[in-house]
N, C-alpha and C. Protein backbone atom coordinates (compact mmCIF):
# COMPACT_ATOMS: atom_id res chain seq x y z
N UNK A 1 0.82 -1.21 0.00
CA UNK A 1 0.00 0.00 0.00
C UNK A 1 0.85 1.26 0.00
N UNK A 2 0.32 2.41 -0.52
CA UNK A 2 1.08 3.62 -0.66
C UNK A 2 1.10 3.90 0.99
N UNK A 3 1.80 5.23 1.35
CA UNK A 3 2.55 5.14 2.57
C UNK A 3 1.06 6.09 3.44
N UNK A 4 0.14 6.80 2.74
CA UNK A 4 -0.91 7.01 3.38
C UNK A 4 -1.89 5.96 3.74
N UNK A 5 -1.97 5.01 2.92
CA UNK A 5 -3.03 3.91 3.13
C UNK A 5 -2.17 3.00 4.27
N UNK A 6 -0.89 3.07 4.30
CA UNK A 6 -0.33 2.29 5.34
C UNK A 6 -0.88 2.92 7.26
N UNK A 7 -0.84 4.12 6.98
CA UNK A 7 -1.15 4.86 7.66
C UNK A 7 -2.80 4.74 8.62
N UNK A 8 -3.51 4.61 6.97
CA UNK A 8 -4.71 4.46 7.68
C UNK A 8 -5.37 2.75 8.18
N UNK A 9 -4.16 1.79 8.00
CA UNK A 9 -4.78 0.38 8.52
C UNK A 9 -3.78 0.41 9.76
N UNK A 10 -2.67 1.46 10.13
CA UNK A 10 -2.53 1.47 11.50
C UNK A 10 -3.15 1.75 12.13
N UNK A 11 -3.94 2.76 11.76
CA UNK A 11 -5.05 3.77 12.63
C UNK A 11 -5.95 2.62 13.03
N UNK A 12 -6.80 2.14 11.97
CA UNK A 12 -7.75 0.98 12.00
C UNK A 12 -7.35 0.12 13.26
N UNK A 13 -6.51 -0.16 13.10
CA UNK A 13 -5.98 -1.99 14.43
C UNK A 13 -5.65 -0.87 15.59
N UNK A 14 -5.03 0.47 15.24
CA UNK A 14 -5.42 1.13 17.04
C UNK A 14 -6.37 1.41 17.57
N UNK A 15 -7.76 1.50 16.64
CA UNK A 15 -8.67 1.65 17.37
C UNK A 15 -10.14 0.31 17.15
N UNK A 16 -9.06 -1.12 16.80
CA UNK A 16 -10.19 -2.16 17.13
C UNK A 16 -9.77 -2.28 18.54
N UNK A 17 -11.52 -2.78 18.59
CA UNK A 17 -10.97 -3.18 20.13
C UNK A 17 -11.42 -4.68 20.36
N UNK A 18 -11.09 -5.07 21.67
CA UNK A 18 -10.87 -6.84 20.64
C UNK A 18 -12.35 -7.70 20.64
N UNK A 19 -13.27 -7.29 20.70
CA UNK A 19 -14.41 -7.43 19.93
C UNK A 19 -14.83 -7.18 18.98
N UNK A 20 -13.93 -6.71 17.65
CA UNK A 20 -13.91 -6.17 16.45
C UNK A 20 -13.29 -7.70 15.72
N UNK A 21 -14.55 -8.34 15.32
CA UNK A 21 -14.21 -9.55 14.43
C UNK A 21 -14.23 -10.07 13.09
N UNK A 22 -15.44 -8.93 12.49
CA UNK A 22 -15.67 -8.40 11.15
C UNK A 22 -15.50 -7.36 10.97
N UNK A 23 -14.56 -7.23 9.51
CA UNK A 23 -13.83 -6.20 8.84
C UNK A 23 -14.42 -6.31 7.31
N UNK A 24 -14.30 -4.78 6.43
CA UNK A 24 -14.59 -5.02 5.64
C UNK A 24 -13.76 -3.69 4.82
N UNK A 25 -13.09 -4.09 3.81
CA UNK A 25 -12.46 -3.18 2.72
C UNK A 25 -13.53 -3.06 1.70
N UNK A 26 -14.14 -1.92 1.41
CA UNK A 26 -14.70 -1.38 0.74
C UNK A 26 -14.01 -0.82 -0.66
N UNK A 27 -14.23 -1.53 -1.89
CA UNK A 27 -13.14 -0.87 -2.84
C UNK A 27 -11.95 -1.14 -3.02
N UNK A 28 -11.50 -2.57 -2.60
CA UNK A 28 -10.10 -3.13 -1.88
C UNK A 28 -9.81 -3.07 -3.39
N UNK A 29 -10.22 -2.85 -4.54
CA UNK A 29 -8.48 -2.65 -5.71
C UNK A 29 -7.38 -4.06 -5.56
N UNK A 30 -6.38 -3.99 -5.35
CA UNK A 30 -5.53 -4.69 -5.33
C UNK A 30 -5.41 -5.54 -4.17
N UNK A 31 -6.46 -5.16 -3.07
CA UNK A 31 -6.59 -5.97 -2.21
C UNK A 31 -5.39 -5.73 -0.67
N UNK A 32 -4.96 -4.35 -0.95
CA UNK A 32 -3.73 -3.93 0.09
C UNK A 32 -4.43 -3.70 1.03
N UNK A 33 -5.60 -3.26 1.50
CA UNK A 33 -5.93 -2.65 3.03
C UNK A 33 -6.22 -4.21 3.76
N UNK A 34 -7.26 -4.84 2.89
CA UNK A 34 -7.90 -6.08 3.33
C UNK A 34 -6.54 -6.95 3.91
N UNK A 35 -5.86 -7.10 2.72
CA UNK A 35 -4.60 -8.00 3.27
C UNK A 35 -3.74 -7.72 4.43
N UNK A 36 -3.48 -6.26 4.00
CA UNK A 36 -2.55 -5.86 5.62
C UNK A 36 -3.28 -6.16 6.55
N UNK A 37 -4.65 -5.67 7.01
CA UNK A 37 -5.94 -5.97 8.24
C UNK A 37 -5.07 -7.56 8.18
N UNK A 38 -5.79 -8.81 7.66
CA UNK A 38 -5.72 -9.98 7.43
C UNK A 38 -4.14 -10.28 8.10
N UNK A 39 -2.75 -9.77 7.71
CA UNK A 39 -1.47 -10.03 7.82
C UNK A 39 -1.23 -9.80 9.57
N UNK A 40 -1.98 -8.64 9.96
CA UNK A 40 -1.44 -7.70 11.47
C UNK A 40 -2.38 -8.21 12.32
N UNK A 41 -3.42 -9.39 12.19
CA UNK A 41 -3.85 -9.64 13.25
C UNK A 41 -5.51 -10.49 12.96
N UNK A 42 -5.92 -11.25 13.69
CA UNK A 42 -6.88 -12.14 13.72
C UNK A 42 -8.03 -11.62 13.75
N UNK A 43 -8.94 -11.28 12.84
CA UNK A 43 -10.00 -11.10 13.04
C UNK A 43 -11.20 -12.66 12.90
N UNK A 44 -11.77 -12.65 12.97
CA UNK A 44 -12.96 -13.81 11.98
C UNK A 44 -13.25 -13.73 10.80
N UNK A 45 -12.91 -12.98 10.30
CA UNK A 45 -13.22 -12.50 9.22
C UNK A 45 -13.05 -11.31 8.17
N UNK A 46 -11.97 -10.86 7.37
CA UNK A 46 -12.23 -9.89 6.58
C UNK A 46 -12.75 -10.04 4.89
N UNK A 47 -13.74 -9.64 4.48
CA UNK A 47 -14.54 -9.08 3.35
C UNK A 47 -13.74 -7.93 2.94
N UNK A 48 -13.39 -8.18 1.46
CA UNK A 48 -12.92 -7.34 0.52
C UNK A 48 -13.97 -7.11 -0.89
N UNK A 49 -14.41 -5.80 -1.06
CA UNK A 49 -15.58 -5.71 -2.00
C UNK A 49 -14.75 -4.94 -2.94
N UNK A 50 -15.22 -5.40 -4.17
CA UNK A 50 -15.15 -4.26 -5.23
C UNK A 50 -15.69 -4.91 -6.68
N UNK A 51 -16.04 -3.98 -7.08
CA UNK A 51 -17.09 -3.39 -8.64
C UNK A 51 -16.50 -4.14 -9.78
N UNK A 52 -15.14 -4.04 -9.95
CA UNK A 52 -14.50 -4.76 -10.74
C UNK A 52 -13.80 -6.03 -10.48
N UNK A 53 -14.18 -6.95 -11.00
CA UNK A 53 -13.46 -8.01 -11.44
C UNK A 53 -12.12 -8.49 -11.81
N UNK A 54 -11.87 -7.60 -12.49
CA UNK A 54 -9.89 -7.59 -12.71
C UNK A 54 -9.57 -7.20 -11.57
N UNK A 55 -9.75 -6.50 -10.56
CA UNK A 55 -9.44 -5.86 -9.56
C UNK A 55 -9.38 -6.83 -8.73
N UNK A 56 -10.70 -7.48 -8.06
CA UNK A 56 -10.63 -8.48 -7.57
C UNK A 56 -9.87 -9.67 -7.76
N UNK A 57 -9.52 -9.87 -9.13
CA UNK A 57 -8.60 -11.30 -9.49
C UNK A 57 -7.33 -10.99 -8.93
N UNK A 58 -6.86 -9.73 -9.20
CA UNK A 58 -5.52 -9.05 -8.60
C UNK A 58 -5.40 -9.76 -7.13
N UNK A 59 -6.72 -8.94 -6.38
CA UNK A 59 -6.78 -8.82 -4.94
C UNK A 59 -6.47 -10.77 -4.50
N UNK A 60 -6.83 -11.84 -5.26
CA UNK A 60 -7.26 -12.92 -5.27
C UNK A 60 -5.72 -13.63 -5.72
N UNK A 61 -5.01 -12.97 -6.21
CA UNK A 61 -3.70 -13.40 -6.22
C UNK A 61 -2.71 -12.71 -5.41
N UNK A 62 -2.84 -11.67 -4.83
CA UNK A 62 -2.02 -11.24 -3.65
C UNK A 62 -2.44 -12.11 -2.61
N UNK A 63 -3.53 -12.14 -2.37
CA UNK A 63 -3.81 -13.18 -1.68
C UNK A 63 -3.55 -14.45 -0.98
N UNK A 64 -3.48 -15.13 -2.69
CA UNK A 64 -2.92 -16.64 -2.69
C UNK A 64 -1.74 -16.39 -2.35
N UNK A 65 -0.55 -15.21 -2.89
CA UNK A 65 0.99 -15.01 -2.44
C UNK A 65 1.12 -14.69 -1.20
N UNK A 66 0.04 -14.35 -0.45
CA UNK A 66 0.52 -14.75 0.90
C UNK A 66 -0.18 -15.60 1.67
N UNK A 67 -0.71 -16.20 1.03
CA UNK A 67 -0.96 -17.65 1.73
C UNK A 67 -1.07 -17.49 3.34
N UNK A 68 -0.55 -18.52 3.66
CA UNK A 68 0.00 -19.31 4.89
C UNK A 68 -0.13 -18.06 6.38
N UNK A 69 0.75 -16.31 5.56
CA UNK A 69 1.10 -15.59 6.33
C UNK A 69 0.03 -14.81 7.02
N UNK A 70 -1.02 -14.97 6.54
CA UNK A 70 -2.47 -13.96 7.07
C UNK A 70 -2.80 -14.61 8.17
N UNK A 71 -3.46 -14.39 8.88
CA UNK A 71 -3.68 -14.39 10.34
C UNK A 71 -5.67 -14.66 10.54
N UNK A 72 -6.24 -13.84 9.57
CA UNK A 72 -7.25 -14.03 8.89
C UNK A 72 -8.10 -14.10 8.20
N UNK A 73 -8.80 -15.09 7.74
CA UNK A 73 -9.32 -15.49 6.32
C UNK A 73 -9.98 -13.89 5.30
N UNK A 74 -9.29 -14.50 4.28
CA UNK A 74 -10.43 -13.29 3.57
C UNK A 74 -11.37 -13.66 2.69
N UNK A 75 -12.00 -13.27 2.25
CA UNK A 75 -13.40 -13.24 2.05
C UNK A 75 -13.61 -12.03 0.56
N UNK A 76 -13.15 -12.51 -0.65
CA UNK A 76 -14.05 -11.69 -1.70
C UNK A 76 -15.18 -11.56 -1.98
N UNK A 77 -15.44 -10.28 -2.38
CA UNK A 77 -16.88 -10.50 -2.84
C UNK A 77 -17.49 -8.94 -4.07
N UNK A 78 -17.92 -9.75 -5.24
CA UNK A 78 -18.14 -9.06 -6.43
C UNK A 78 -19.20 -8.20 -6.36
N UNK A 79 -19.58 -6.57 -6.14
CA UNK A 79 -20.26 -5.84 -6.22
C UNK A 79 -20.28 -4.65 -6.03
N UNK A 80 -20.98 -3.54 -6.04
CA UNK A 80 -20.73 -2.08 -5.57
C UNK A 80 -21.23 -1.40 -4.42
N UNK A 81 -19.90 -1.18 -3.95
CA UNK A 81 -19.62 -0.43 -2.09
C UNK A 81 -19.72 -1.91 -1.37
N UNK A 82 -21.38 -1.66 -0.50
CA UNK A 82 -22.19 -2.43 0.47
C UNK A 82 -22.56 -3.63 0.40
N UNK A 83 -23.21 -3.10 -1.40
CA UNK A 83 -24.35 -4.17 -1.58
C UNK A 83 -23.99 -5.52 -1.73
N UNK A 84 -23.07 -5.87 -2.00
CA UNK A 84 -21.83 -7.05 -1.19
C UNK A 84 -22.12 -8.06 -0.23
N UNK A 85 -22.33 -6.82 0.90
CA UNK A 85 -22.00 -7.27 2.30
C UNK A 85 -23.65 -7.19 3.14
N UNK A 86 -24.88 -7.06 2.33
CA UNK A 86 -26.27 -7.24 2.76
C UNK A 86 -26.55 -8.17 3.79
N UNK A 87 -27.10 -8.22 4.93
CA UNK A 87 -27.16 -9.17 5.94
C UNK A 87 -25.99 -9.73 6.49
N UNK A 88 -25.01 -9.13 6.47
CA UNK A 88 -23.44 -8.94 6.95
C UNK A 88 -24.37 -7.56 8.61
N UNK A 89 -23.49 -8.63 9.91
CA UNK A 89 -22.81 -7.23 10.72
C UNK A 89 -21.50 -7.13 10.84
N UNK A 90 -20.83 -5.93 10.60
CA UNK A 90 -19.58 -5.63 10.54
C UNK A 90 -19.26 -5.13 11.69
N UNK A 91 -17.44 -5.21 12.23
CA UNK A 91 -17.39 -4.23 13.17
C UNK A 91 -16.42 -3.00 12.82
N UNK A 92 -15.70 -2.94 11.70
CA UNK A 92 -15.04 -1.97 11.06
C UNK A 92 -15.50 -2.66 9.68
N UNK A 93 -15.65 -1.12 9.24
CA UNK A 93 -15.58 -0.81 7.20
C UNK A 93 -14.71 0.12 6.75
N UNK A 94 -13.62 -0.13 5.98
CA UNK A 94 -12.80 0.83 5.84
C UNK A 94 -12.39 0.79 4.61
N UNK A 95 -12.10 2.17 3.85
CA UNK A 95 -12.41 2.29 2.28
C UNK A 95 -11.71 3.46 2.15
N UNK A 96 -10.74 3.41 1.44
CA UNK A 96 -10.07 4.03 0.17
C UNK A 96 -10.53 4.71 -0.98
N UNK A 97 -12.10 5.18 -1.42
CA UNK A 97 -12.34 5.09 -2.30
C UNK A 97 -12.30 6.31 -3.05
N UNK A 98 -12.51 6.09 -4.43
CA UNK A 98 -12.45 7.12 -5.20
C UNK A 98 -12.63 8.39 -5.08
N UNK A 99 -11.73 9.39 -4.57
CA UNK A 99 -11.86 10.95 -4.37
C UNK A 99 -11.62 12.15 -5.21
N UNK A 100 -11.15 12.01 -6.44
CA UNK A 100 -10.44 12.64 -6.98
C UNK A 100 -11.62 13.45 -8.44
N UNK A 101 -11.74 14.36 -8.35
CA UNK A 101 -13.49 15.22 -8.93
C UNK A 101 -12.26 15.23 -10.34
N UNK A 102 -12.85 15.13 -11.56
CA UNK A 102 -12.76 14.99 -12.58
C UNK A 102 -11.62 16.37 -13.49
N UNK A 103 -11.93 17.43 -12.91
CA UNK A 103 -11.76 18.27 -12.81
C UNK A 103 -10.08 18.32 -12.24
N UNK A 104 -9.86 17.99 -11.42
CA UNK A 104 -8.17 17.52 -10.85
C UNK A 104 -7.38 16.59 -11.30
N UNK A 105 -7.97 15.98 -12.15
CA UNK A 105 -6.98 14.86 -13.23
C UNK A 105 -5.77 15.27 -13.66
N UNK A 106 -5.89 16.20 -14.18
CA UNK A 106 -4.53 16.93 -14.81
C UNK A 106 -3.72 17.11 -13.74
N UNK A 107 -4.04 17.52 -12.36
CA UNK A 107 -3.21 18.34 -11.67
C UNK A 107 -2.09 16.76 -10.81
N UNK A 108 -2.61 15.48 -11.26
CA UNK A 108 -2.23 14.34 -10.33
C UNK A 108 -1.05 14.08 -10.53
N UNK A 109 -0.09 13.45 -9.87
CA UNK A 109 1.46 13.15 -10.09
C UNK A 109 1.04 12.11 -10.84
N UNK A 110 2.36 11.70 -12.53
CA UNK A 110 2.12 10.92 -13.69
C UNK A 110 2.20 9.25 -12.66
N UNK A 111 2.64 9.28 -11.52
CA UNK A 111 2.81 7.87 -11.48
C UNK A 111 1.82 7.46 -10.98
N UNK A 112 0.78 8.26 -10.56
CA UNK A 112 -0.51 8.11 -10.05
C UNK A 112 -1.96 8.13 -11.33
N UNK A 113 -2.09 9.49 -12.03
CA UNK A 113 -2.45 9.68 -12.94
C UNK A 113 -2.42 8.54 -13.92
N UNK A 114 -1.22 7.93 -14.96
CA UNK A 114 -0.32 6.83 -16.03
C UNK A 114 -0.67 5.58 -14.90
N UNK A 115 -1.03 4.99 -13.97
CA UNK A 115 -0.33 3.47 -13.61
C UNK A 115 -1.92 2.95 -13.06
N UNK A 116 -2.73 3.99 -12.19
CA UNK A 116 -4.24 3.94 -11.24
C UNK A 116 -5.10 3.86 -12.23
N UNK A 117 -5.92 2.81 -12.51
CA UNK A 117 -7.16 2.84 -12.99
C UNK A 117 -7.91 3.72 -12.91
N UNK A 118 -9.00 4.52 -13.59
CA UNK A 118 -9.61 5.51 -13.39
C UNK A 118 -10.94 5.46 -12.94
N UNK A 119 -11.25 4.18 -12.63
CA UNK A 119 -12.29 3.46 -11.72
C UNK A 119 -11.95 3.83 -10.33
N UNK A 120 -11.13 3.88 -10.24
CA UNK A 120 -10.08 3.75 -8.56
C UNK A 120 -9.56 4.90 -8.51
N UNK A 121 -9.81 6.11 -9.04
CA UNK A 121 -9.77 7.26 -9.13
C UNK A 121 -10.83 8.52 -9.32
N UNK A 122 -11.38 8.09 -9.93
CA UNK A 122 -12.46 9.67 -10.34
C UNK A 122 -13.74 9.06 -9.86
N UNK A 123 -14.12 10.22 -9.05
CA UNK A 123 -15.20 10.07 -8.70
C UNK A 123 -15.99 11.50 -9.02
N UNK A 124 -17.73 11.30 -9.29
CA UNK A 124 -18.05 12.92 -9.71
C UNK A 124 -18.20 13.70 -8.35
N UNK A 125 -19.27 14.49 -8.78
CA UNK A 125 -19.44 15.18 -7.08
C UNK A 125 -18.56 15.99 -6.57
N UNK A 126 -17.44 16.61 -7.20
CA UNK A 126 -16.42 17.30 -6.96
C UNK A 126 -15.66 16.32 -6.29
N UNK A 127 -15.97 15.06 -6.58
CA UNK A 127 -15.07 13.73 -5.68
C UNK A 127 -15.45 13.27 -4.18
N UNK A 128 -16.84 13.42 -3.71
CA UNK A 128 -17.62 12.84 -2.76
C UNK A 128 -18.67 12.17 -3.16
N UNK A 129 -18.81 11.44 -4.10
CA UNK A 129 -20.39 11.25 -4.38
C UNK A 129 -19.96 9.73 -3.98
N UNK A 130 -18.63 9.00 -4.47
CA UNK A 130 -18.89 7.75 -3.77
C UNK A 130 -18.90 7.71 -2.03
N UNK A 131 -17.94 8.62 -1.36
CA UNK A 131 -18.37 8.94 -0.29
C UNK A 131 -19.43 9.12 0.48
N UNK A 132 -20.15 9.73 0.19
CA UNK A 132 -21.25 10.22 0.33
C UNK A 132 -22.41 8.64 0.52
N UNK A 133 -22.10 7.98 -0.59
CA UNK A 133 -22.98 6.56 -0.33
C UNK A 133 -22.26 5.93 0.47
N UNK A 134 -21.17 5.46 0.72
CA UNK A 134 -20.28 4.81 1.95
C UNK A 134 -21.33 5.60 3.14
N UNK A 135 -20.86 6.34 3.45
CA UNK A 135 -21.84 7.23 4.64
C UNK A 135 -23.28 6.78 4.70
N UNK A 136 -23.60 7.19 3.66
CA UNK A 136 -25.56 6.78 4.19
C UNK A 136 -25.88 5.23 3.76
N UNK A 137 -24.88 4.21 3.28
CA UNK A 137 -25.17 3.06 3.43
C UNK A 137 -24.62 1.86 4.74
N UNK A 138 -23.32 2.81 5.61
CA UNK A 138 -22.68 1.83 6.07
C UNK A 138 -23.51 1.74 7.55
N UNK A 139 -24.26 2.56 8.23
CA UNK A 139 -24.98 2.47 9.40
C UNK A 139 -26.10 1.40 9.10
N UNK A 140 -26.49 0.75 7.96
CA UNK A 140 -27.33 -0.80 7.85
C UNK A 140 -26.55 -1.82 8.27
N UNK A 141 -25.33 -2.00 7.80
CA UNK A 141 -23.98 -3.00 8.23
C UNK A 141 -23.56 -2.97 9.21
N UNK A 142 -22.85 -1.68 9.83
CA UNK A 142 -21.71 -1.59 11.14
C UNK A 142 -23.01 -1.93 12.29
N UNK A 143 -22.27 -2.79 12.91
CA UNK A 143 -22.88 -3.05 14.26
C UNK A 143 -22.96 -1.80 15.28
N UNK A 144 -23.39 -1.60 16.30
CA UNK A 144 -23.80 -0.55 17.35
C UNK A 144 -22.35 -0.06 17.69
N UNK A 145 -21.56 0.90 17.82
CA UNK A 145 -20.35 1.05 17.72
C UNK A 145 -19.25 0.83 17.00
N UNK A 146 -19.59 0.38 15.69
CA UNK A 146 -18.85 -0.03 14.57
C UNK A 146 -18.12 1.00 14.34
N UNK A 147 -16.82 0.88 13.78
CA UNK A 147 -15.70 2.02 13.05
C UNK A 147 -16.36 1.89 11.56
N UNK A 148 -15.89 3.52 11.12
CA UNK A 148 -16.31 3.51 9.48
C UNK A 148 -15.14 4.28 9.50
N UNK A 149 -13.87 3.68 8.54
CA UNK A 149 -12.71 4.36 8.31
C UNK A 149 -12.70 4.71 7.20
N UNK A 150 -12.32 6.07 6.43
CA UNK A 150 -11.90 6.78 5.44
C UNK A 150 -10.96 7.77 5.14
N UNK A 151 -9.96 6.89 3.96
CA UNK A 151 -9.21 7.66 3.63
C UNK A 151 -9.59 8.61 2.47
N UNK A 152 -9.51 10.01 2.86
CA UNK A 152 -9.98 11.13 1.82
C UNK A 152 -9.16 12.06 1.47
N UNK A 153 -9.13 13.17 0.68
CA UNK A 153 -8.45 14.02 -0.23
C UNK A 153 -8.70 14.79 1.07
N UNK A 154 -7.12 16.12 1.25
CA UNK A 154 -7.22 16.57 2.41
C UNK A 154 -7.98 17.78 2.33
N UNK A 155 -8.45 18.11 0.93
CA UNK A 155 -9.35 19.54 0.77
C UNK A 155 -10.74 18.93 1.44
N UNK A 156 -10.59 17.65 1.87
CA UNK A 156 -12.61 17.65 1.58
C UNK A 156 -12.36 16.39 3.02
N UNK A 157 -11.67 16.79 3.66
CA UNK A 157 -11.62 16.03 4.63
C UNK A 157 -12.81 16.66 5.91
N UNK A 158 -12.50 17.86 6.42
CA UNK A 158 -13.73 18.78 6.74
C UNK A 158 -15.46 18.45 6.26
N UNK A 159 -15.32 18.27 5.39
CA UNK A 159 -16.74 18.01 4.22
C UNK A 159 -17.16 16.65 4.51
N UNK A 160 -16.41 15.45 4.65
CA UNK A 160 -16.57 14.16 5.11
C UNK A 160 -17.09 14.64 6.30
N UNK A 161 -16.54 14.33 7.11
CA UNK A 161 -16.57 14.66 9.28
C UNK A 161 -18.12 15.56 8.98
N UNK A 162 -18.63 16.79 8.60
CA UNK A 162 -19.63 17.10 8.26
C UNK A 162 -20.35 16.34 8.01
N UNK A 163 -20.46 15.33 6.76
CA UNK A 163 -21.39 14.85 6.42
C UNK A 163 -21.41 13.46 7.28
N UNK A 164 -20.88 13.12 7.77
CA UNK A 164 -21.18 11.93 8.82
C UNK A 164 -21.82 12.48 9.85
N UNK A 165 -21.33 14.09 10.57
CA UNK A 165 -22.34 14.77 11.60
C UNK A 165 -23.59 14.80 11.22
N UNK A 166 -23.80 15.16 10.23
CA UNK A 166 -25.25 15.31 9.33
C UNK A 166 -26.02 14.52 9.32
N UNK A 167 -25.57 13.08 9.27
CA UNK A 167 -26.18 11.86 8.83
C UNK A 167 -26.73 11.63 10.31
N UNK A 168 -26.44 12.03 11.36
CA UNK A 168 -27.02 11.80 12.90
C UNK A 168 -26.67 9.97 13.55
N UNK A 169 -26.30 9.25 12.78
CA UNK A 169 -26.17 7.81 12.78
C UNK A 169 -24.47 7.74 13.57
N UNK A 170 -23.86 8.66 13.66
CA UNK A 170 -22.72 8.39 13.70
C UNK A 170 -21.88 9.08 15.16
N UNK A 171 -20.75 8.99 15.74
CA UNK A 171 -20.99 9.95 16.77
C UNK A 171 -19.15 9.63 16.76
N UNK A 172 -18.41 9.91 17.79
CA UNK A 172 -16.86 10.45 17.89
C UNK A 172 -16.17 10.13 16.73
N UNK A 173 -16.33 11.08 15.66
CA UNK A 173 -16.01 11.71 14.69
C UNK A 173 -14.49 12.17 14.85
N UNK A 174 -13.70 11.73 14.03
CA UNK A 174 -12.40 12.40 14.21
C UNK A 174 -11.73 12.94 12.53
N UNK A 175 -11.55 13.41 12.41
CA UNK A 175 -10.28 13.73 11.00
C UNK A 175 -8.73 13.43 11.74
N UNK A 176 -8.20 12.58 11.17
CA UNK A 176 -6.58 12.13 11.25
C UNK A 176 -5.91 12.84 10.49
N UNK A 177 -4.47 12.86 11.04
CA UNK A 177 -3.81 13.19 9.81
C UNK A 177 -2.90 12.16 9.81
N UNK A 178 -2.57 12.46 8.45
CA UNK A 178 -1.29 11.75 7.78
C UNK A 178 0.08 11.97 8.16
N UNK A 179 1.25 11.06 8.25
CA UNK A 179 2.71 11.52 8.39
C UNK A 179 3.33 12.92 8.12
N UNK A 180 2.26 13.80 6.87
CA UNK A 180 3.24 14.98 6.83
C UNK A 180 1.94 15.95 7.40
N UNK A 181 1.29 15.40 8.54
CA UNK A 181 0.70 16.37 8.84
C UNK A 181 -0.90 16.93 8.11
N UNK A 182 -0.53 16.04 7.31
CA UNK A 182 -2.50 16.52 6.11
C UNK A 182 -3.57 15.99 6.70
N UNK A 183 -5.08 16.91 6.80
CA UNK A 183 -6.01 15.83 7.05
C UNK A 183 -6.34 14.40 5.98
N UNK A 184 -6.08 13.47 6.18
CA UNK A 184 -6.61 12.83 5.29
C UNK A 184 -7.27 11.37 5.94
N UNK A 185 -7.42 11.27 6.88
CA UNK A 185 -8.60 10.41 7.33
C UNK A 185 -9.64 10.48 8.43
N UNK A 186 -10.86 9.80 8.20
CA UNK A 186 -12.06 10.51 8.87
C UNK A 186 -12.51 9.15 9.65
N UNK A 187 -12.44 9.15 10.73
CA UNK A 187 -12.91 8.10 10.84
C UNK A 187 -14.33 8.09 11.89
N UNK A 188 -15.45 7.52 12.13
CA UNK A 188 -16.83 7.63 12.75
C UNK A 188 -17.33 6.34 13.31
N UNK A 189 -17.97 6.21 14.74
CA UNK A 189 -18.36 5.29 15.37
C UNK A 189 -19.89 5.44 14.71
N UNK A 190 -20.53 4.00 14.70
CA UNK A 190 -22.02 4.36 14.71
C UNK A 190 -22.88 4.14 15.95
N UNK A 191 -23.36 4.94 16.39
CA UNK A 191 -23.97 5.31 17.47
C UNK A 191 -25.02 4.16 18.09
């Protein structure tokens, strides 16, 4: 995982607490958040979702390459965000997902821009709209105190934490920052 997403599955395991047995990567791509969760410690279970298929096969061969070394099982599953994980209770959901408003493409570093799928990148909404459904879908899933972790763009990190206040479902609300100091993760209990 890039050195922010490393960031935010430390955050994650500092604040399970050890009744946190279902996990779920929302958007897992290549399958790096799910796996690290899976590598650093025992849950019952982590669920890795995502929309695409190539993505998932990826996630499904990092996987198999670490074999033996995960700690616990993972769990793919083919669909978009949630709808996945229906009659699932979770105790963390944590998602990476697409932030980047259409409009900022140009401005992205080429190794990000040239190498990232643009599935796994652009989102409309000025780059909250998949957000935005993470939020008003994950309080059906997360159990009564569940974590909802998100890593977000640090202009619209403010705008997240808002819209989880908004949503009333949610309650010790925090914005993190990153190693150099940026907001870039939001993370929310559900109440």
């Amino acid at each position: 995982p890039r050195v922010e997403t490393e960031v935010l599955v430390e955050r994650v395991l500092e604040r399970c607490d050890a009744d946190s047995n279902r996990v779920a990567d929302i958007g897992t791509g290549s399958g790096a958040i799910a796996l690290s969760l899976a590598f650093e410690r025992e849950f019952e279970k982590v669920f890795a979702t995502d929309i695409s298929l190539d993505a998932l096969a990826v996630a499904a061969a990092n996987a198999t390459s670490l074999g033996k070394l995960l700690k616990s099982p993972v769990e793919l599953r083919h669909g978009s965000l949630l709808a996945p994980l229906h009659g699932e209770k979770l105790d963390v959901i944590v998602s990476n997902p697409p932030y980047v408003s259409f409009a900022e493409l140009a401005d992205l570093p080429p190794d990000v821009r040239d190498w990232e799928p643009a599935l796994a990148l652009l989102c409309p909404q000025d780059g909250l709209a998949i957000t935005r459904q993470l939020v008003r879908q994950a309080p059906s899933v997360l159990a009564s105190g569940g974590l909802l972790a998100l890593e977000v763009d640090m202009r619209r990190a403010g705008s997240v934490a808002e819209m989880c206040a908004a949503d009333g479902r949610f309650e010790q609300i925090e914005v993190l920052l990153d190693l150099t100091g940026r907001e870039r993760f939001v993370f929310a209990r559900r109440a």
